[in-house]
Protein backbone atom coordinates (compact mmCIF):
# COMPACT_ATOMS: atom_id res chain seq x y z
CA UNK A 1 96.76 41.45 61.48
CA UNK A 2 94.21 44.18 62.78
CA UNK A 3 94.22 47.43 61.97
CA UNK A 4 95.68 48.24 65.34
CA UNK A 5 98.25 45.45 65.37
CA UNK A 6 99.75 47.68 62.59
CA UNK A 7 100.48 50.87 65.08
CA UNK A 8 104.03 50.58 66.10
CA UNK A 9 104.92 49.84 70.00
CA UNK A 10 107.15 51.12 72.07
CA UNK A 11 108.78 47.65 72.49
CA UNK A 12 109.87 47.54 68.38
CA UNK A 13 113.45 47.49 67.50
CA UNK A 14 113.94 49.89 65.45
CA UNK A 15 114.41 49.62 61.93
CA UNK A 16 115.90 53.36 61.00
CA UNK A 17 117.65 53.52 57.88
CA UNK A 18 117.29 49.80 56.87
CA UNK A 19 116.19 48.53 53.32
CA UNK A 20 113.57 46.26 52.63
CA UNK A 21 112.85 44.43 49.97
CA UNK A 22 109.44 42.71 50.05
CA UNK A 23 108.03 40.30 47.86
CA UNK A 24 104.97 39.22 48.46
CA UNK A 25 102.02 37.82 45.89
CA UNK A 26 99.23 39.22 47.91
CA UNK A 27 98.87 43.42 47.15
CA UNK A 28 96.85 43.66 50.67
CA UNK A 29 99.47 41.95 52.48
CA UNK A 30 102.49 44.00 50.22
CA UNK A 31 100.60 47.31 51.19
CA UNK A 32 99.77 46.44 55.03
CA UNK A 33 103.67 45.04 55.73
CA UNK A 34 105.12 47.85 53.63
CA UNK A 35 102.90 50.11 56.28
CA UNK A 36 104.39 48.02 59.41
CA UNK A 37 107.73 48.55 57.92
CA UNK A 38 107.60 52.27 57.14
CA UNK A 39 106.59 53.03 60.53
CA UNK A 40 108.97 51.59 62.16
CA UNK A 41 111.66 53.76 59.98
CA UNK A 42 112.63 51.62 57.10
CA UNK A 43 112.38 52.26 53.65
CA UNK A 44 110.66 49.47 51.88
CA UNK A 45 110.63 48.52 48.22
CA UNK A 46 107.40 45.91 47.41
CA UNK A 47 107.39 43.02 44.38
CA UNK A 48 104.80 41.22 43.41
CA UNK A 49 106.79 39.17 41.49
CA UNK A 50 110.24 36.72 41.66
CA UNK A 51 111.65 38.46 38.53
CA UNK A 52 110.26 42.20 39.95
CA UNK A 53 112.35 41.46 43.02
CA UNK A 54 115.37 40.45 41.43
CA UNK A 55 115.40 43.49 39.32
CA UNK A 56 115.32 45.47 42.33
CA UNK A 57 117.73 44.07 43.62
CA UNK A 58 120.25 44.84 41.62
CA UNK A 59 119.25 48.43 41.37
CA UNK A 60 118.31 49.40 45.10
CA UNK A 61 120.13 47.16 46.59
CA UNK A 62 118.62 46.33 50.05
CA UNK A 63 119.69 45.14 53.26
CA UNK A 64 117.50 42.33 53.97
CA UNK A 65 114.82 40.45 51.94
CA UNK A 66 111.34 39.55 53.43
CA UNK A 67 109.66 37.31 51.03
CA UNK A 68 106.17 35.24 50.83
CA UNK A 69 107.00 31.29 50.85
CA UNK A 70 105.11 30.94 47.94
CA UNK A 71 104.54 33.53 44.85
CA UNK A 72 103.16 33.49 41.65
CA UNK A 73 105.24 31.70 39.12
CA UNK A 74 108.07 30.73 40.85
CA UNK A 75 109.06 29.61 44.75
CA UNK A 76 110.49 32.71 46.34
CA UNK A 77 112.64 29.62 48.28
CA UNK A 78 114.28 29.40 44.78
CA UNK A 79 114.37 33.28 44.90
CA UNK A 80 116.72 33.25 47.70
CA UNK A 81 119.05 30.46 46.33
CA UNK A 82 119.05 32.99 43.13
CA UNK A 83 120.37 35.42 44.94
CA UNK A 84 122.78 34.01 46.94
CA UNK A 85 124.15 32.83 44.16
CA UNK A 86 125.01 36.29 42.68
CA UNK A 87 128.57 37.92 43.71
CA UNK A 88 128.32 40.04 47.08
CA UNK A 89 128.50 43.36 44.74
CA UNK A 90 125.42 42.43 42.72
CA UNK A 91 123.29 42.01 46.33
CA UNK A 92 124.12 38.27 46.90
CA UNK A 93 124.96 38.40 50.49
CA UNK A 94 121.90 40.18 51.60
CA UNK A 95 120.02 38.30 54.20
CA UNK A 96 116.52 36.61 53.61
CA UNK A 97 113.33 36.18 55.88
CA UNK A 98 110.85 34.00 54.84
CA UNK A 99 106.79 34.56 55.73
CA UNK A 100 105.27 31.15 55.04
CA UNK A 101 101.36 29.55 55.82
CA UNK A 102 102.61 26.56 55.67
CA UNK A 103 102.47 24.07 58.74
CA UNK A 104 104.88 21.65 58.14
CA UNK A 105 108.43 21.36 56.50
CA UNK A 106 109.18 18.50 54.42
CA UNK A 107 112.93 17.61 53.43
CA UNK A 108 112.47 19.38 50.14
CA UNK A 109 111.33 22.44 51.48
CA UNK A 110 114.54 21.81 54.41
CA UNK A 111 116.77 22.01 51.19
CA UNK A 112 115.17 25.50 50.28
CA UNK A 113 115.12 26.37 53.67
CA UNK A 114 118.85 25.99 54.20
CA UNK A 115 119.85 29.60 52.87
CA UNK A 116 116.92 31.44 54.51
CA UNK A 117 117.70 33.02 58.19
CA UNK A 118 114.58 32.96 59.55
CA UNK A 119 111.10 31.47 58.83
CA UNK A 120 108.10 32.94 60.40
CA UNK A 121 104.52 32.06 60.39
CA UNK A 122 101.64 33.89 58.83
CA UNK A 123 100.43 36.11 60.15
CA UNK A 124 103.13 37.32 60.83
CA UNK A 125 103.20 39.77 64.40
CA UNK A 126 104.36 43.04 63.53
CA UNK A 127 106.62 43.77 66.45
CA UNK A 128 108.27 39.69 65.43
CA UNK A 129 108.57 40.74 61.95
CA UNK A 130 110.64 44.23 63.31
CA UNK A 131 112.95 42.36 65.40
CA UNK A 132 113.60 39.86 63.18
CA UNK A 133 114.58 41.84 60.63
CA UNK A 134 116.33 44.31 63.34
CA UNK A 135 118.57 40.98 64.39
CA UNK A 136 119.68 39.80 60.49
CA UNK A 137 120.81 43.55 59.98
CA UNK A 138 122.63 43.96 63.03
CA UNK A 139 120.36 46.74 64.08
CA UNK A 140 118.53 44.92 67.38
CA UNK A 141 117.89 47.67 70.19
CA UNK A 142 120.71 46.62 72.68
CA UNK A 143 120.27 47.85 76.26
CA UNK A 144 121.78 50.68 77.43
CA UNK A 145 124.57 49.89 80.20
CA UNK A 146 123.76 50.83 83.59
């Protein structure tokens, strides 16, 4: 992403009032999608880390989950069958959006795949990333009748 892909658009669903949770292993990519994310209205809490993002989400308890394919010492795929395997009350039924560089799915990574909503290329296109994330929180702009 360039430095002007970050400025929001008029064309971005807003994200007002929705919590992310974002764990990715890269701090320049953390800090540039946590910048996306913010200006498009929603509050954003960065990990660097599996076990940093499952403490958080317990406490702050977030909306959706955007999450690097792969981090450092475990697969954030695994990540998301952790926590949808926690009770609705301790964050289990939050929804998860996975940023991958990877080209090709093989039937192990299908497996993984299965409880992740959405799986989007890196780089990732900020006004993509903003409806995406707009559509698994129910928050997409929806036209205005006429």
């Amino acid at each position: 992403m360039s430095p002007a892909a970050v400025q929001p658009n008029q064309g971005s669903a807003p994200l007002d009032g929705v919590r992310v949770l974002l764990l990715d292993r890269d701090q320049d990519a953390r800090e540039l999608l946590s910048v996306v994310l913010e200006q498009r209205g929603a509050s954003v809490c960065v990990a660097g880390t599996v076990d940093a993002a499952l403490e958080m989400l317990e406490s702050w308890r977030p909306d959706v989950l955007v999450s690097d394919a792969l981090s450092p010492n475990r697969d954030s795929y695994a990540l998301v069958g952790k926590i949808h395997a926690l009770e609705a009350d301790r964050g289990g039924r939050i929804p998860a959006l996975a940023l991958t560089s990877m080209t090709r799915t093989d039937e192990a990574m299908r497996r993984l795949l299965s409880d992740v909503k959405r799986d989007l290329p890196k780089p990732v296109e900020p006004s993509l990333l903003t409806a995406e994330i707009a559509r698994l929180t129910g928050r997409e702009r929806r036209r205005a009748p006429r």
